[in-house]
C-alpha atoms as a PDB file:
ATOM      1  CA  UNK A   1     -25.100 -24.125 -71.595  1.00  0.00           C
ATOM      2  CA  UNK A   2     -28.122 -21.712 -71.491  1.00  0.00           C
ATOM      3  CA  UNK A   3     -29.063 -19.707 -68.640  1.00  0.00           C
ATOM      4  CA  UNK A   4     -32.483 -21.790 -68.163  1.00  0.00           C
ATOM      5  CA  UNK A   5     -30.201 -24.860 -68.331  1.00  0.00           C
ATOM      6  CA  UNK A   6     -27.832 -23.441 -65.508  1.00  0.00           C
ATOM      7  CA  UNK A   7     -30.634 -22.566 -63.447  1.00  0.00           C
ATOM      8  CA  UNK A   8     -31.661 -26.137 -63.506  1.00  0.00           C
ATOM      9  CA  UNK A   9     -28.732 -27.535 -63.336  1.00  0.00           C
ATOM     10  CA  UNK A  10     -28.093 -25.510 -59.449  1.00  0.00           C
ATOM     11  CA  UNK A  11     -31.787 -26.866 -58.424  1.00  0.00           C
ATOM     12  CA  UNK A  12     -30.920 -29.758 -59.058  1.00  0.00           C
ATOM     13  CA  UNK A  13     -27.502 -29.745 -56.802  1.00  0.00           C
ATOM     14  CA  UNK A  14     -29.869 -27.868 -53.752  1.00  0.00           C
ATOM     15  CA  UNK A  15     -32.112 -30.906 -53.862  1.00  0.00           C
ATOM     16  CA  UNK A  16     -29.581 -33.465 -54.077  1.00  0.00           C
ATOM     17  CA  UNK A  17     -27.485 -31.562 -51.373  1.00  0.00           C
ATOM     18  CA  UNK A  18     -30.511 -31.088 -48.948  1.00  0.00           C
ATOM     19  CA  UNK A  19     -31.532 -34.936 -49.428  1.00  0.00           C
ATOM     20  CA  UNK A  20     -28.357 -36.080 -48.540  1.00  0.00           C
ATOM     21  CA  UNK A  21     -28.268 -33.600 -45.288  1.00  0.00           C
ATOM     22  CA  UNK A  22     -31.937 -34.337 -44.007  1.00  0.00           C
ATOM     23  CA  UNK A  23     -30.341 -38.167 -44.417  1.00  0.00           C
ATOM     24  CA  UNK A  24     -27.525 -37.446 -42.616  1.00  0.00           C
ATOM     25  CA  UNK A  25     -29.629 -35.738 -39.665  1.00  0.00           C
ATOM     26  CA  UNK A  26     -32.210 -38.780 -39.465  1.00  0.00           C
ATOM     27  CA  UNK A  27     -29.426 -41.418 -39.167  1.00  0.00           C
ATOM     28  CA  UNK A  28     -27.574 -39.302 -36.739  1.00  0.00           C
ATOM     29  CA  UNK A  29     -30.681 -38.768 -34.959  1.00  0.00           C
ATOM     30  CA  UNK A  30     -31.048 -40.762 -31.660  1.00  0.00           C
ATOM     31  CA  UNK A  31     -34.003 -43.321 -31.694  1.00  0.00           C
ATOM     32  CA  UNK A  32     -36.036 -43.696 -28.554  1.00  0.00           C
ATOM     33  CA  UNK A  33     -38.580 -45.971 -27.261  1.00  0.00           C
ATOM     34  CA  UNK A  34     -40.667 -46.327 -24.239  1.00  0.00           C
ATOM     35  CA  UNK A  35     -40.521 -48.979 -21.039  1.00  0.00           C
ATOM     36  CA  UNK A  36     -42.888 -49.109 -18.361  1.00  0.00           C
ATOM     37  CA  UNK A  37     -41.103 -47.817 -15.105  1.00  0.00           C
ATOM     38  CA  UNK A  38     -41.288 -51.602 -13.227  1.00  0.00           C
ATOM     39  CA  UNK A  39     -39.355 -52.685 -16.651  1.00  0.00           C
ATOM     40  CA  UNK A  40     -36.110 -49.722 -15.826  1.00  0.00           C
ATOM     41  CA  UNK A  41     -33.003 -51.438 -15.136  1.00  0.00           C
ATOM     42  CA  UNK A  42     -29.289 -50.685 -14.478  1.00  0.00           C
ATOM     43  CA  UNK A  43     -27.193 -49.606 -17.722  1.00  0.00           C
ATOM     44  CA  UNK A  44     -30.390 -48.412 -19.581  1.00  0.00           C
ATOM     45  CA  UNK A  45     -29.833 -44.631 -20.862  1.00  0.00           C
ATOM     46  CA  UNK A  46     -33.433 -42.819 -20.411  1.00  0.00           C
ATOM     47  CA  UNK A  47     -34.493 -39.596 -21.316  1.00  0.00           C
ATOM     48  CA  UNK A  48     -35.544 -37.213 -18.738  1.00  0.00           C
ATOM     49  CA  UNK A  49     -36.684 -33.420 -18.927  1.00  0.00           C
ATOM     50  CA  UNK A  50     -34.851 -32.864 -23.060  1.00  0.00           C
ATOM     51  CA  UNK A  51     -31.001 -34.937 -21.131  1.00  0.00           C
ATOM     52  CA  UNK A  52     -29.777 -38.209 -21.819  1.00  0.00           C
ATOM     53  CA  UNK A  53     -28.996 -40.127 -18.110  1.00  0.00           C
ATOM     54  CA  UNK A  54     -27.597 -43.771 -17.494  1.00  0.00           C
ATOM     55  CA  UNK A  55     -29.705 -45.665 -14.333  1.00  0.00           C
ATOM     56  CA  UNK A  56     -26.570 -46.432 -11.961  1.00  0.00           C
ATOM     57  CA  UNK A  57     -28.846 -48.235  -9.978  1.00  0.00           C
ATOM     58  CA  UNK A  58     -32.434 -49.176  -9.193  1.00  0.00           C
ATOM     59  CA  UNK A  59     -33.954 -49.665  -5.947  1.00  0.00           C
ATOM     60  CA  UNK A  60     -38.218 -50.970  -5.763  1.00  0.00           C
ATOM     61  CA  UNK A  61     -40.256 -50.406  -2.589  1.00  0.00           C
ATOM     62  CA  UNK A  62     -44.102 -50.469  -1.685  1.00  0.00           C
ATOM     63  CA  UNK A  63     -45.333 -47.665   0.276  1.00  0.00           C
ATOM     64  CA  UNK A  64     -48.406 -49.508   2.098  1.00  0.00           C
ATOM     65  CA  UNK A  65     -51.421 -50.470  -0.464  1.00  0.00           C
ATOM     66  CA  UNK A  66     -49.852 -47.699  -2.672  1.00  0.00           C
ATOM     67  CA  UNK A  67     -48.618 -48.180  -6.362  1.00  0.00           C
ATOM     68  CA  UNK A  68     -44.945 -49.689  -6.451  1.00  0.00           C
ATOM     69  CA  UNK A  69     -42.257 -46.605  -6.644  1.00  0.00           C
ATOM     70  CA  UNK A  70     -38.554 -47.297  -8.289  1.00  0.00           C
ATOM     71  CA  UNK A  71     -35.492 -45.225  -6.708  1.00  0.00           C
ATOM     72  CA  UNK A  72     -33.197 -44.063  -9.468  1.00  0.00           C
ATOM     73  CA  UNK A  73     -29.737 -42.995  -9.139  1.00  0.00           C
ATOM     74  CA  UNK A  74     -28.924 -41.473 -12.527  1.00  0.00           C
ATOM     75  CA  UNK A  75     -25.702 -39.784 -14.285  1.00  0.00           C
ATOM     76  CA  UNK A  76     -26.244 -37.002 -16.715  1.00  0.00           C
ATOM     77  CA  UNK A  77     -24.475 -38.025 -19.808  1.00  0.00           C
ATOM     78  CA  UNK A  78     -23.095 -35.100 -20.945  1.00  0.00           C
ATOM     79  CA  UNK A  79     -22.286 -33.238 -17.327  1.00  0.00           C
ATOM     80  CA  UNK A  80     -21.447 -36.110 -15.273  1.00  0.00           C
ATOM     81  CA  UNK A  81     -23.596 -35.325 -12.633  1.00  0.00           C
ATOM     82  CA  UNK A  82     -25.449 -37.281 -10.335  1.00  0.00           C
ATOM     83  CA  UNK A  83     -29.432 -37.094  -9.015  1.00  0.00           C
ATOM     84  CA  UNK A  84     -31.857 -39.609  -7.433  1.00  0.00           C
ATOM     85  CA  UNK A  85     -35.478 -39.986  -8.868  1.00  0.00           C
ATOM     86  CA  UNK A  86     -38.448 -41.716  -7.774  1.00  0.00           C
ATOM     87  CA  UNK A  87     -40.341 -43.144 -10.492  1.00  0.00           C
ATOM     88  CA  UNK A  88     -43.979 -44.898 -10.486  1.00  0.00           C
ATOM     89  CA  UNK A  89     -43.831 -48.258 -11.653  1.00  0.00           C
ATOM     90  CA  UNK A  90     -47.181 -47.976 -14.208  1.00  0.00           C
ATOM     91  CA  UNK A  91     -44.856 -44.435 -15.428  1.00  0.00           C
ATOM     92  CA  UNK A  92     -43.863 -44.605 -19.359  1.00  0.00           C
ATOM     93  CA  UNK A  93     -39.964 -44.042 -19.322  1.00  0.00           C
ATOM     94  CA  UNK A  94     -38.686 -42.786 -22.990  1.00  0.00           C
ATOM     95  CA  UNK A  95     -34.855 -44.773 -23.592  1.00  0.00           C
ATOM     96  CA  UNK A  96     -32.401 -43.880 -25.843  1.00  0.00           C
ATOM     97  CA  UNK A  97     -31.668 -47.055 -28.592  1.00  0.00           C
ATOM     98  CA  UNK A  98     -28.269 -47.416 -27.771  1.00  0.00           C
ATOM     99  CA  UNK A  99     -25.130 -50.338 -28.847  1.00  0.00           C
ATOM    100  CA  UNK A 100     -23.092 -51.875 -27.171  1.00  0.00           C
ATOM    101  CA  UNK A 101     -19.319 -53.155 -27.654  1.00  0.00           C
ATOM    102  CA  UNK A 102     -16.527 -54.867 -25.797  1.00  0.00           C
ATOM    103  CA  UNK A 103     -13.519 -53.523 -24.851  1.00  0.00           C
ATOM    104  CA  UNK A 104     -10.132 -54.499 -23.527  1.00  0.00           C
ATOM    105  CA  UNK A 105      -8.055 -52.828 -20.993  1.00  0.00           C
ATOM    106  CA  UNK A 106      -4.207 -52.188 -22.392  1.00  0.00           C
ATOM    107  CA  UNK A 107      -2.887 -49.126 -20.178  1.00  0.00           C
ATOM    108  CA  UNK A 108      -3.478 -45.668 -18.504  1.00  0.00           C
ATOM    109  CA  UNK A 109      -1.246 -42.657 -18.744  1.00  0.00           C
ATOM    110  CA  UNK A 110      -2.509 -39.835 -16.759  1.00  0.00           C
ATOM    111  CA  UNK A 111      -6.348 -39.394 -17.048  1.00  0.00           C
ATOM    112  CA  UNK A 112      -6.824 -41.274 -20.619  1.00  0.00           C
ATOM    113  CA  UNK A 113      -7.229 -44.757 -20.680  1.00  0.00           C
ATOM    114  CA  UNK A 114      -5.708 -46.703 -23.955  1.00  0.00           C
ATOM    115  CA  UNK A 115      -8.467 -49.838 -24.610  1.00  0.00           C
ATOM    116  CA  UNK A 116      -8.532 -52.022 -28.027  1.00  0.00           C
ATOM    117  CA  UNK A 117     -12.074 -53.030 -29.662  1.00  0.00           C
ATOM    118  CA  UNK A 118     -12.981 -56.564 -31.075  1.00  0.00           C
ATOM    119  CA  UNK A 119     -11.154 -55.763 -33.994  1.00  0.00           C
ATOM    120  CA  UNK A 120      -7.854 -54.329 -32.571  1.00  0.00           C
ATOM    121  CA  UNK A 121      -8.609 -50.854 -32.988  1.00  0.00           C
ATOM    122  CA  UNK A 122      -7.125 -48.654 -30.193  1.00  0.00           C
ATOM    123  CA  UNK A 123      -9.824 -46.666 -28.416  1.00  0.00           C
ATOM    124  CA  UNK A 124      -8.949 -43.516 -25.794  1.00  0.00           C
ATOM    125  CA  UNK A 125     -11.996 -43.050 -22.896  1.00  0.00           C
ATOM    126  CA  UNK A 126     -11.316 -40.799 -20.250  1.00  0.00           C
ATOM    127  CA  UNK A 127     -11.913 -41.182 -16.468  1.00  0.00           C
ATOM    128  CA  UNK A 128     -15.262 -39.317 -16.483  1.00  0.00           C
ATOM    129  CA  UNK A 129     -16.569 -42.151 -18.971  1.00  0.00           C
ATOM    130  CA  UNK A 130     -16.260 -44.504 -16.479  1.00  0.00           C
ATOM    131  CA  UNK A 131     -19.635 -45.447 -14.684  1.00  0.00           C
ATOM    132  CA  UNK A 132     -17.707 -44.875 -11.475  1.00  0.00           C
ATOM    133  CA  UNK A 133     -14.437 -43.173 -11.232  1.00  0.00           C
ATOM    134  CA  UNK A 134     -13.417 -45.276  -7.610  1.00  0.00           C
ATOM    135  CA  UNK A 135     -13.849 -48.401 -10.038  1.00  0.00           C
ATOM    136  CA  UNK A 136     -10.865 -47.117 -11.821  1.00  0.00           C
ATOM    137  CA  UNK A 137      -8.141 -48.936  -9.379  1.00  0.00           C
ATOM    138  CA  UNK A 138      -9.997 -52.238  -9.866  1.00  0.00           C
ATOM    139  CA  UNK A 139      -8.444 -52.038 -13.854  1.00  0.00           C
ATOM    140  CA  UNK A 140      -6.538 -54.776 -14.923  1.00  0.00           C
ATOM    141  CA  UNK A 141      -4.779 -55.364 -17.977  1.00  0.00           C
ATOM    142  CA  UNK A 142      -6.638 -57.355 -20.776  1.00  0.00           C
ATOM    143  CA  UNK A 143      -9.964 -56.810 -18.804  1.00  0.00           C
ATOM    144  CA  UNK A 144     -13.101 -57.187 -21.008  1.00  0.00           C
ATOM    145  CA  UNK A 145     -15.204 -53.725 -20.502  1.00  0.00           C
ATOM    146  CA  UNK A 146     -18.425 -52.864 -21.737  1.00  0.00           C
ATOM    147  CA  UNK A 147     -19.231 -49.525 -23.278  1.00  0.00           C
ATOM    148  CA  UNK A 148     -22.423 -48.034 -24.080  1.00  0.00           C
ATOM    149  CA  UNK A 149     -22.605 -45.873 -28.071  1.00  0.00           C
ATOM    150  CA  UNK A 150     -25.331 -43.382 -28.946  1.00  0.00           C
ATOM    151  CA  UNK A 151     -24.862 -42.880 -32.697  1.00  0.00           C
ATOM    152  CA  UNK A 152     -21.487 -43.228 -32.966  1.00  0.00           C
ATOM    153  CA  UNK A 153     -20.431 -41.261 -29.801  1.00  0.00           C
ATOM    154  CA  UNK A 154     -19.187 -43.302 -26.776  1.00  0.00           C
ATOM    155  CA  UNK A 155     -20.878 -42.456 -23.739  1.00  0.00           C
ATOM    156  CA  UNK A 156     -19.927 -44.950 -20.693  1.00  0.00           C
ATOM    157  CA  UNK A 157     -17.548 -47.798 -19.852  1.00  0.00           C
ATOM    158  CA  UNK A 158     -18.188 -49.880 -17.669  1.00  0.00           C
ATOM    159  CA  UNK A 159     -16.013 -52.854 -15.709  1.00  0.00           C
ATOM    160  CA  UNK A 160     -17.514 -56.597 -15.021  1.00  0.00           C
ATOM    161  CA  UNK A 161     -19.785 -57.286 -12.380  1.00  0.00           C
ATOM    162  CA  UNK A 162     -17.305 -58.732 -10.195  1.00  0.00           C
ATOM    163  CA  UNK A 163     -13.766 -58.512 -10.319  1.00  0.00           C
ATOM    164  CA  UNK A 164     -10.502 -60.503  -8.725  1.00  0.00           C
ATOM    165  CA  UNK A 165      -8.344 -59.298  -5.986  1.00  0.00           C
ATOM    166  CA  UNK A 166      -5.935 -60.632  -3.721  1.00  0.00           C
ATOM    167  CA  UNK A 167      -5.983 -59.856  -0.277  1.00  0.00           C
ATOM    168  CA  UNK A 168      -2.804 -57.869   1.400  1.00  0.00           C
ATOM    169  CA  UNK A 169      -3.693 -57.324   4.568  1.00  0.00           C
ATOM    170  CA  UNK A 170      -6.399 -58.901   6.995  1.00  0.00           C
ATOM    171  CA  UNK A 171      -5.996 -58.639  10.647  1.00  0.00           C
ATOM    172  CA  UNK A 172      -6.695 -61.668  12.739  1.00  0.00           C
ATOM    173  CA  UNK A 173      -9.541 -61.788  14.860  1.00  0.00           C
ATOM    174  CA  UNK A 174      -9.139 -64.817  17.627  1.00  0.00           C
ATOM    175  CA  UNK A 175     -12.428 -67.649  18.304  1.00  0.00           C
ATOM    176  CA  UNK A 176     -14.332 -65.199  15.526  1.00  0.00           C
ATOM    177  CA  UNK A 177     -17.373 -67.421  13.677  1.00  0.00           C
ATOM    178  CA  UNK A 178     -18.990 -64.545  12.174  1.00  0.00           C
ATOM    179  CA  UNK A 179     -19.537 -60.910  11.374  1.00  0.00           C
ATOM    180  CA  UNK A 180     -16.956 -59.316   9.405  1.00  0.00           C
ATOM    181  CA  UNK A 181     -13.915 -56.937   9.027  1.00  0.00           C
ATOM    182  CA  UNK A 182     -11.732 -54.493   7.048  1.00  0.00           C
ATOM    183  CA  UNK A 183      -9.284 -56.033   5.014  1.00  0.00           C
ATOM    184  CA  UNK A 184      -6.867 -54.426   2.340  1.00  0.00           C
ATOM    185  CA  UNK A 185      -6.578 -55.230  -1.222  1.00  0.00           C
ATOM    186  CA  UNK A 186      -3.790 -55.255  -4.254  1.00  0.00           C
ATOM    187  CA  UNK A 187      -5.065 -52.125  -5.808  1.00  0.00           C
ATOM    188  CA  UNK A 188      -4.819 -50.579  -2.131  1.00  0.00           C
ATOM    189  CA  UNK A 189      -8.875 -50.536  -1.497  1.00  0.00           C
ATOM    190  CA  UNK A 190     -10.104 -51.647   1.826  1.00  0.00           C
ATOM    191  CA  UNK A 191     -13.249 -53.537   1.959  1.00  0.00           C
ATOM    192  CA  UNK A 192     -15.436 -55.737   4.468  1.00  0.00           C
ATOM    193  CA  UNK A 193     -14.591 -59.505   4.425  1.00  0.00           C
ATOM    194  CA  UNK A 194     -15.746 -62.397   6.363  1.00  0.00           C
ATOM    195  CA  UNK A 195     -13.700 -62.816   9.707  1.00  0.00           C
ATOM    196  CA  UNK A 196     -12.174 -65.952   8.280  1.00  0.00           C
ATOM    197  CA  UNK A 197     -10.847 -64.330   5.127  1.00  0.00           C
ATOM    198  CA  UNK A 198      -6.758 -64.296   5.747  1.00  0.00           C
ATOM    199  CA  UNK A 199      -4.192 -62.637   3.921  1.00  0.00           C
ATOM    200  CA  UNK A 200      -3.437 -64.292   0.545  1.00  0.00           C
ATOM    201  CA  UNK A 201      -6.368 -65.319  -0.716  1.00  0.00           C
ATOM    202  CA  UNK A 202      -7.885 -64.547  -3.748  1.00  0.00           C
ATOM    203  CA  UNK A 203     -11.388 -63.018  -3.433  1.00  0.00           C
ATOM    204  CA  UNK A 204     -14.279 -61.728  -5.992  1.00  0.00           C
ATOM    205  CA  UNK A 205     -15.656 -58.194  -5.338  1.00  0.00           C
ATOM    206  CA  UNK A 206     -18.745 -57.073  -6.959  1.00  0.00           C
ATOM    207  CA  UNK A 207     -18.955 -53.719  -8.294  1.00  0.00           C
ATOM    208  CA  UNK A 208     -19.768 -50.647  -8.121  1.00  0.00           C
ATOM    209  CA  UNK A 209     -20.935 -51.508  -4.624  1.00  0.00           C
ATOM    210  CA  UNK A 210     -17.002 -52.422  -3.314  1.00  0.00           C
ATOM    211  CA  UNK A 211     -18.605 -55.357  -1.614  1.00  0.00           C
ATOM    212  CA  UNK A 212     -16.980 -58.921  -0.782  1.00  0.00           C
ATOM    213  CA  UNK A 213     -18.661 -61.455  -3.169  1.00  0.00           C
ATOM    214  CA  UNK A 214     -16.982 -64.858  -2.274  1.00  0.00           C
ATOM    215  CA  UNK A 215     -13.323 -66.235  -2.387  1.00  0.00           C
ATOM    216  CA  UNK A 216     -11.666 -68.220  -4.747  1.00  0.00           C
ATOM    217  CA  UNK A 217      -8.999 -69.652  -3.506  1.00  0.00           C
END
Protein backbone atom coordinates (compact mmCIF):
# COMPACT_ATOMS: atom_id res chain seq x y z
CA UNK A 1 0.00 0.00 0.00
CA UNK A 2 1.50 3.47 -0.81
CA UNK A 3 1.96 6.13 1.59
CA UNK A 4 -0.79 8.43 -0.26
CA UNK A 5 -3.00 5.31 -0.05
CA UNK A 6 -2.38 4.96 3.84
CA UNK A 7 -3.00 8.45 4.36
CA UNK A 8 -6.37 7.97 2.88
CA UNK A 9 -7.10 5.06 4.13
CA UNK A 10 -6.71 6.81 8.18
CA UNK A 11 -9.09 9.82 6.83
CA UNK A 12 -11.24 7.77 6.00
CA UNK A 13 -11.44 5.80 9.58
CA UNK A 14 -11.47 9.68 11.40
CA UNK A 15 -14.59 10.41 9.40
CA UNK A 16 -16.28 7.25 9.83
CA UNK A 17 -15.23 7.26 13.61
CA UNK A 18 -16.40 10.94 14.22
CA UNK A 19 -19.85 10.19 12.32
CA UNK A 20 -20.58 7.44 14.35
CA UNK A 21 -19.65 9.57 17.72
CA UNK A 22 -21.57 12.89 16.75
CA UNK A 23 -24.50 9.97 16.23
CA UNK A 24 -24.01 8.58 19.31
CA UNK A 25 -24.09 12.15 21.14
CA UNK A 26 -27.42 13.28 19.23
CA UNK A 27 -29.33 10.08 20.19
CA UNK A 28 -28.03 10.26 23.67
CA UNK A 29 -28.90 13.78 23.72
CA UNK A 30 -32.08 14.65 25.75
CA UNK A 31 -34.95 16.18 23.59
CA UNK A 32 -36.96 18.99 25.07
CA UNK A 33 -40.03 20.81 24.28
CA UNK A 34 -41.98 23.63 25.64
CA UNK A 35 -45.60 23.79 27.68
CA UNK A 36 -47.27 26.79 28.67
CA UNK A 37 -47.06 27.05 32.59
CA UNK A 38 -51.23 26.56 33.07
CA UNK A 39 -50.43 23.18 30.93
CA UNK A 40 -47.46 21.87 34.00
CA UNK A 41 -48.64 18.89 35.69
CA UNK A 42 -47.47 16.31 38.29
CA UNK A 43 -44.78 13.66 36.93
CA UNK A 44 -43.62 16.05 34.10
CA UNK A 45 -39.62 16.47 34.29
CA UNK A 46 -38.91 20.35 33.33
CA UNK A 47 -35.88 22.07 32.88
CA UNK A 48 -35.00 24.85 35.09
CA UNK A 49 -31.77 27.14 35.34
CA UNK A 50 -29.24 24.17 32.98
CA UNK A 51 -31.09 20.92 35.98
CA UNK A 52 -33.48 18.42 35.18
CA UNK A 53 -36.53 18.52 38.14
CA UNK A 54 -39.74 16.24 38.42
CA UNK A 55 -43.13 18.56 39.49
CA UNK A 56 -44.13 16.58 42.82
CA UNK A 57 -47.00 18.62 42.86
CA UNK A 58 -48.88 21.60 41.47
CA UNK A 59 -50.93 23.98 43.26
CA UNK A 60 -53.04 27.16 40.94
CA UNK A 61 -54.22 30.33 42.69
CA UNK A 62 -55.42 33.90 41.50
CA UNK A 63 -53.95 36.75 43.22
CA UNK A 64 -56.95 39.37 42.71
CA UNK A 65 -57.40 40.54 38.84
CA UNK A 66 -53.72 39.37 38.51
CA UNK A 67 -52.42 36.70 35.96
CA UNK A 68 -52.98 33.02 37.33
CA UNK A 69 -49.60 31.82 39.31
CA UNK A 70 -48.81 27.80 39.63
CA UNK A 71 -46.97 26.61 43.00
CA UNK A 72 -44.36 24.02 42.17
CA UNK A 73 -42.83 21.63 44.45
CA UNK A 74 -39.95 20.17 42.45
CA UNK A 75 -37.08 17.38 43.04
CA UNK A 76 -33.73 17.91 41.48
CA UNK A 77 -33.05 14.82 39.54
CA UNK A 78 -29.70 14.29 40.05
CA UNK A 79 -29.32 15.72 43.92
CA UNK A 80 -32.54 14.77 45.30
CA UNK A 81 -33.33 17.91 46.61
CA UNK A 82 -36.38 19.66 47.08
CA UNK A 83 -37.55 23.60 46.22
CA UNK A 84 -40.92 25.34 45.67
CA UNK A 85 -41.42 27.68 42.57
CA UNK A 86 -44.01 29.97 41.54
CA UNK A 87 -44.58 29.96 37.98
CA UNK A 88 -46.89 32.38 35.71
CA UNK A 89 -49.39 30.55 33.96
CA UNK A 90 -48.80 32.46 30.24
CA UNK A 91 -44.67 31.33 31.31
CA UNK A 92 -43.05 28.88 28.51
CA UNK A 93 -41.77 25.82 30.64
CA UNK A 94 -38.91 23.76 28.57
CA UNK A 95 -39.67 19.57 29.48
CA UNK A 96 -37.47 16.94 29.08
CA UNK A 97 -39.06 14.07 26.36
CA UNK A 98 -39.02 11.40 28.65
CA UNK A 99 -40.56 7.26 28.58
CA UNK A 100 -42.19 5.64 30.59
CA UNK A 101 -42.37 1.80 31.76
CA UNK A 102 -44.08 -0.45 34.25
CA UNK A 103 -42.64 -2.11 36.88
CA UNK A 104 -43.36 -4.79 39.42
CA UNK A 105 -42.46 -4.92 42.99
CA UNK A 106 -40.54 -8.48 43.92
CA UNK A 107 -38.43 -7.58 47.20
CA UNK A 108 -36.13 -5.15 49.18
CA UNK A 109 -32.89 -6.01 50.87
CA UNK A 110 -31.42 -3.12 52.60
CA UNK A 111 -31.69 0.15 50.55
CA UNK A 112 -32.04 -1.55 46.88
CA UNK A 113 -35.21 -2.52 45.73
CA UNK A 114 -35.32 -5.81 43.29
CA UNK A 115 -38.42 -4.90 40.56
CA UNK A 116 -39.02 -7.01 37.14
CA UNK A 117 -39.98 -5.04 33.76
CA UNK A 118 -42.76 -6.14 31.23
CA UNK A 119 -40.50 -8.54 29.94
CA UNK A 120 -39.12 -10.22 33.13
CA UNK A 121 -36.00 -8.47 33.30
CA UNK A 122 -34.85 -7.80 36.92
CA UNK A 123 -34.34 -4.10 37.55
CA UNK A 124 -32.40 -2.63 40.96
CA UNK A 125 -33.76 1.25 41.95
CA UNK A 126 -32.67 2.55 45.06
CA UNK A 127 -34.65 4.41 47.79
CA UNK A 128 -33.66 7.90 46.58
CA UNK A 129 -35.46 6.98 43.14
CA UNK A 130 -38.50 6.83 44.75
CA UNK A 131 -40.75 10.03 44.30
CA UNK A 132 -41.13 9.89 48.06
CA UNK A 133 -39.04 7.86 50.34
CA UNK A 134 -42.17 7.66 53.30
CA UNK A 135 -44.07 5.91 50.28
CA UNK A 136 -41.61 3.17 50.63
CA UNK A 137 -43.65 1.17 53.54
CA UNK A 138 -46.79 1.33 51.36
CA UNK A 139 -44.69 -1.48 48.90
CA UNK A 140 -46.32 -4.52 48.26
CA UNK A 141 -45.27 -7.42 46.47
CA UNK A 142 -46.30 -7.70 42.71
CA UNK A 143 -47.28 -3.92 42.82
CA UNK A 144 -47.37 -2.29 39.33
CA UNK A 145 -44.91 0.95 39.58
CA UNK A 146 -44.30 3.49 37.17
CA UNK A 147 -40.86 4.79 36.35
CA UNK A 148 -39.86 7.71 34.47
CA UNK A 149 -36.37 7.08 31.64
CA UNK A 150 -34.35 9.95 30.19
CA UNK A 151 -32.30 8.26 27.45
CA UNK A 152 -31.81 5.18 28.83
CA UNK A 153 -31.11 6.27 32.48
CA UNK A 154 -33.89 5.67 35.08
CA UNK A 155 -34.70 8.60 36.96
CA UNK A 156 -37.96 8.09 39.31
CA UNK A 157 -40.35 5.37 40.47
CA UNK A 158 -43.22 6.00 41.42
CA UNK A 159 -46.22 3.85 43.36
CA UNK A 160 -50.14 4.00 42.22
CA UNK A 161 -52.28 6.70 43.09
CA UNK A 162 -53.94 4.95 45.76
CA UNK A 163 -52.98 2.00 47.49
CA UNK A 164 -54.73 -0.85 49.93
CA UNK A 165 -54.31 -1.14 53.58
CA UNK A 166 -55.92 -2.76 56.32
CA UNK A 167 -56.62 -1.07 59.34
CA UNK A 168 -54.87 -2.35 62.83
CA UNK A 169 -55.83 -0.15 65.14
CA UNK A 170 -58.77 2.51 65.39
CA UNK A 171 -59.91 3.71 68.68
CA UNK A 172 -63.60 4.00 69.28
CA UNK A 173 -65.14 7.19 69.58
CA UNK A 174 -68.87 6.83 71.29
CA UNK A 175 -72.34 8.82 69.47
CA UNK A 176 -69.42 10.23 66.85
CA UNK A 177 -71.29 11.24 63.23
CA UNK A 178 -68.44 13.06 61.91
CA UNK A 179 -64.99 14.55 61.91
CA UNK A 180 -62.25 12.19 61.99
CA UNK A 181 -59.35 10.36 63.81
CA UNK A 182 -55.93 8.64 63.89
CA UNK A 183 -56.00 5.21 63.04
CA UNK A 184 -53.00 2.71 62.46
CA UNK A 185 -52.23 0.76 59.45
CA UNK A 186 -50.47 -2.79 58.34
CA UNK A 187 -47.31 -1.18 57.22
CA UNK A 188 -47.35 0.64 60.78
CA UNK A 189 -48.39 4.32 59.28
CA UNK A 190 -50.97 6.26 61.12
CA UNK A 191 -53.35 8.26 59.17
CA UNK A 192 -56.76 10.28 59.59
CA UNK A 193 -59.94 8.16 59.01
CA UNK A 194 -63.54 8.83 59.29
CA UNK A 195 -64.83 8.28 62.97
CA UNK A 196 -66.75 5.27 61.75
CA UNK A 197 -63.77 3.51 60.22
CA UNK A 198 -63.16 0.33 62.79
CA UNK A 199 -60.42 -1.94 63.00
CA UNK A 200 -60.39 -4.52 60.16
CA UNK A 201 -61.40 -2.93 57.38
CA UNK A 202 -59.81 -2.57 54.32
CA UNK A 203 -59.28 1.06 53.21
CA UNK A 204 -57.69 2.96 49.98
CA UNK A 205 -55.07 5.68 50.74
CA UNK A 206 -54.05 8.05 48.14
CA UNK A 207 -50.56 8.94 47.79
CA UNK A 208 -48.05 10.82 48.32
CA UNK A 209 -50.46 12.87 50.40
CA UNK A 210 -51.00 9.74 53.22
CA UNK A 211 -54.63 10.68 53.07
CA UNK A 212 -57.82 8.33 53.66
CA UNK A 213 -59.47 7.86 50.19
CA UNK A 214 -62.52 5.55 50.90
CA UNK A 215 -62.96 1.92 52.28
CA UNK A 216 -63.46 -1.14 50.65
CA UNK A 217 -64.69 -3.42 52.65
Amino acid sequence: ITHTEAQSTNMLRSLCFRSRHQLFASICQTRNYEILGSDIKRGLIIERKGQLWEVLKIDHAHRGRGQAVIQADLKNIKTGARTNERLRSSESIECAESEMATYYFQKKDGQTFFCEDENGEAVEVSSSQFENEHQLAYLQEGMELTATIIDGELLSVKLPDTVPQVVVEAPSIDNATMGSKRVKLQNGRSIKAPVHIKVGQKIMVSLPSEEFAERIQ
